[in-house]
N, C-alpha and C. Protein backbone atom coordinates (compact mmCIF):
# COMPACT_ATOMS: atom_id res chain seq x y z
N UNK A 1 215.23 -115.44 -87.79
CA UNK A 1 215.83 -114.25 -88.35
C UNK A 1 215.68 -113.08 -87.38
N UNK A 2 214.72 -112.79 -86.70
CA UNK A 2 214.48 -112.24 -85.78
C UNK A 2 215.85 -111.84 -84.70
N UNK A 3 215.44 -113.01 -83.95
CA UNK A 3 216.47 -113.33 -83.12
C UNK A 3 218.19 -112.98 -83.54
N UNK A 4 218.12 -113.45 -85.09
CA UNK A 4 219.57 -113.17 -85.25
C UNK A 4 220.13 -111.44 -85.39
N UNK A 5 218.83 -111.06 -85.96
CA UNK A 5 219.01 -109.66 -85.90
C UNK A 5 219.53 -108.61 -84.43
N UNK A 6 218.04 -109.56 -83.15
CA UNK A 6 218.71 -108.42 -82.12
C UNK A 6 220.01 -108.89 -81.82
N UNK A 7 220.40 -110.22 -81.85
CA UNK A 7 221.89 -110.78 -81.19
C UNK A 7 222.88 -110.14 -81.51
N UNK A 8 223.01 -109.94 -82.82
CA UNK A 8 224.16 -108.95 -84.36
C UNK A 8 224.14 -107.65 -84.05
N UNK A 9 222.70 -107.15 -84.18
CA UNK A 9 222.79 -105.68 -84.07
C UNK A 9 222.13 -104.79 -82.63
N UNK A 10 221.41 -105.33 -81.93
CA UNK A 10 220.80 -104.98 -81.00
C UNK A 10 219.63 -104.00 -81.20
N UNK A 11 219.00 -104.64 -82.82
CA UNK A 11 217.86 -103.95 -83.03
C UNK A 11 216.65 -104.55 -82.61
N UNK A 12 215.75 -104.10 -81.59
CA UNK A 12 214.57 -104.87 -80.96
C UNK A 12 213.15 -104.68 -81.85
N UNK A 13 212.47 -105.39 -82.24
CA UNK A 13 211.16 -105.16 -83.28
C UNK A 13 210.25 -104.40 -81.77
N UNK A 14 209.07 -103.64 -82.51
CA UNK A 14 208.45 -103.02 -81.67
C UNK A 14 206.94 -103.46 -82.37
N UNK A 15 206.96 -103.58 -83.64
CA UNK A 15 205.43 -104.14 -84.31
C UNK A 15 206.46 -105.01 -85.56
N UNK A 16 205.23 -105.85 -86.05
CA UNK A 16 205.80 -106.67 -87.52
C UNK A 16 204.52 -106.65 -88.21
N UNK A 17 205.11 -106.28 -89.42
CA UNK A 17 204.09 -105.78 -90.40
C UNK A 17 204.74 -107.19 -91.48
N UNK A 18 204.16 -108.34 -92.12
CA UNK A 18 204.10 -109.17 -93.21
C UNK A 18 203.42 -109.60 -94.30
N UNK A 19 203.70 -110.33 -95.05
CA UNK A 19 202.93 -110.54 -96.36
C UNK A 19 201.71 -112.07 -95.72
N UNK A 20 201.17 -112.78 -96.31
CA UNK A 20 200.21 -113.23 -95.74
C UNK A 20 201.36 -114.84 -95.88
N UNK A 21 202.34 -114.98 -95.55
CA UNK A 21 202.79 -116.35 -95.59
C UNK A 21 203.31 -116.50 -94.19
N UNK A 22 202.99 -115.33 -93.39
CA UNK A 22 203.22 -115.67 -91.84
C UNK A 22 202.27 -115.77 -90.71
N UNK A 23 200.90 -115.73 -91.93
CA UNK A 23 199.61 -115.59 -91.49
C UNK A 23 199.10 -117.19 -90.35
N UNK A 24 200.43 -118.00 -90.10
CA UNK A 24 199.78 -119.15 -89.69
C UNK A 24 199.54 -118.77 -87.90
N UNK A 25 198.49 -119.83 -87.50
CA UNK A 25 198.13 -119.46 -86.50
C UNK A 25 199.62 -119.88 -85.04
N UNK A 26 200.63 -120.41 -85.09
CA UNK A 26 201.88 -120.86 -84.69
C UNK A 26 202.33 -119.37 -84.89
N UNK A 27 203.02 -119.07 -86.20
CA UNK A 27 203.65 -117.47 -86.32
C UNK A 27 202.92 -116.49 -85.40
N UNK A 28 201.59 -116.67 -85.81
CA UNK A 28 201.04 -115.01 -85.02
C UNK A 28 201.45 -115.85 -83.51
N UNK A 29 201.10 -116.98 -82.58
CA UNK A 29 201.13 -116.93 -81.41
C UNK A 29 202.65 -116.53 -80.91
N UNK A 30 203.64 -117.02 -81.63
CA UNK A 30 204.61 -116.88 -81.15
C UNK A 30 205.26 -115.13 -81.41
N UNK A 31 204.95 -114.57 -82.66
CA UNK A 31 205.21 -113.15 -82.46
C UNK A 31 204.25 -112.54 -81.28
N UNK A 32 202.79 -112.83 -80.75
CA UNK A 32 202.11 -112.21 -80.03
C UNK A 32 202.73 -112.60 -78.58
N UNK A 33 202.36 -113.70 -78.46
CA UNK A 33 202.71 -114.54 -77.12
C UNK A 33 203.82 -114.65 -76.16
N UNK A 34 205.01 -115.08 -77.28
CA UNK A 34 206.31 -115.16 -76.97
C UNK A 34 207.47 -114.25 -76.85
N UNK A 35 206.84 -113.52 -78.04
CA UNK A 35 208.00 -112.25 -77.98
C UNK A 35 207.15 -111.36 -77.71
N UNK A 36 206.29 -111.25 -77.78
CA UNK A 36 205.20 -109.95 -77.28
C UNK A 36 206.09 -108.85 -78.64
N UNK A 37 205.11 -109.39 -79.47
CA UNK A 37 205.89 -108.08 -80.84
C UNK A 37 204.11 -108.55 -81.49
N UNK A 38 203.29 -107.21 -81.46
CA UNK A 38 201.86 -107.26 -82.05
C UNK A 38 202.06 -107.29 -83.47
N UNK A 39 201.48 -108.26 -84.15
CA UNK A 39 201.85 -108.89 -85.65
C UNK A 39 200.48 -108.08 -86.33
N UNK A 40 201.36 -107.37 -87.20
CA UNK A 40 199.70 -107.08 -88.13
C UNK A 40 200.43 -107.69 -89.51
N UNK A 41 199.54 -108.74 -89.74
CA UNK A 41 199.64 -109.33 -90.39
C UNK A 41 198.58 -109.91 -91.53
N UNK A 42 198.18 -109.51 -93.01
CA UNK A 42 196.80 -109.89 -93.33
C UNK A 42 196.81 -111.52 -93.11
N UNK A 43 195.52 -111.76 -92.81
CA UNK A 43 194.74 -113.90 -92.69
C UNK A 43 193.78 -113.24 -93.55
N UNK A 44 193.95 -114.47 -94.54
CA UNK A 44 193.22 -114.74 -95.15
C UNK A 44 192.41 -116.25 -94.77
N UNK A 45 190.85 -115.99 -94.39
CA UNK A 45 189.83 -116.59 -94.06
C UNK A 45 189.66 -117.92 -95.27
N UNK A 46 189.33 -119.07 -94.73
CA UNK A 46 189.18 -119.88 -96.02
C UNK A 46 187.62 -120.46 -95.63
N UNK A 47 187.24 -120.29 -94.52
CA UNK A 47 186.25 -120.87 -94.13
C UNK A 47 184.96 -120.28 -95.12
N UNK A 48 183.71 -120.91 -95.11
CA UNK A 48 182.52 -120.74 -95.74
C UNK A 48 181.52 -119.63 -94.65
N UNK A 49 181.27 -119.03 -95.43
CA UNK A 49 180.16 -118.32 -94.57
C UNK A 49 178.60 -118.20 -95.48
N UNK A 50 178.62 -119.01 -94.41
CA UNK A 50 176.87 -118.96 -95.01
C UNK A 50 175.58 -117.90 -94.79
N UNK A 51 176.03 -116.73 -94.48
CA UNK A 51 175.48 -115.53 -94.09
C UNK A 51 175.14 -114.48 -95.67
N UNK A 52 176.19 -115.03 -96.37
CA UNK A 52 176.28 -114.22 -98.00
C UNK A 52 175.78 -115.15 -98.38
N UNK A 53 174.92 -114.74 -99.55
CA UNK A 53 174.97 -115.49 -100.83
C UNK A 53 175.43 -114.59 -102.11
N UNK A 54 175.94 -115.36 -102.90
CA UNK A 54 176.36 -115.09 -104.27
C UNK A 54 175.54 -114.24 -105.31
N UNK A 55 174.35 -113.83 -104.53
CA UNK A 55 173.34 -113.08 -105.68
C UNK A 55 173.29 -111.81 -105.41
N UNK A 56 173.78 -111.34 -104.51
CA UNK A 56 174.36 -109.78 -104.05
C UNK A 56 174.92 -109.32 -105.09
């Protein structure tokens, strides 16, 4: 979609701001990497951290 946008209109992204379903680690490389467009994007962490415990 991107792409089709600058081709159509010749509008270039400068940042991308998304909901967390583009949070995969593929999306961010290729908005960071490829197009060089800095993704702020929330990730949500699934991993365990064993630094907390639950009695806080």
């Amino acid at each position: 979609m991107i792409e089709r946008v600058e081709d159509r209109f010749g509008v270039y992204l400068e940042r991308l701001a998304s909901g967390t379903g583009y949070g995969l680690a593929e999306a961010l490389e290729w908005f960071a990497c490829e197009r060089n467009i800095p993704p702020h994007i929330t990730v949500f962490g699934k991993s365990v951290r064993y630094d907390v415990s639950d009695d806080n």
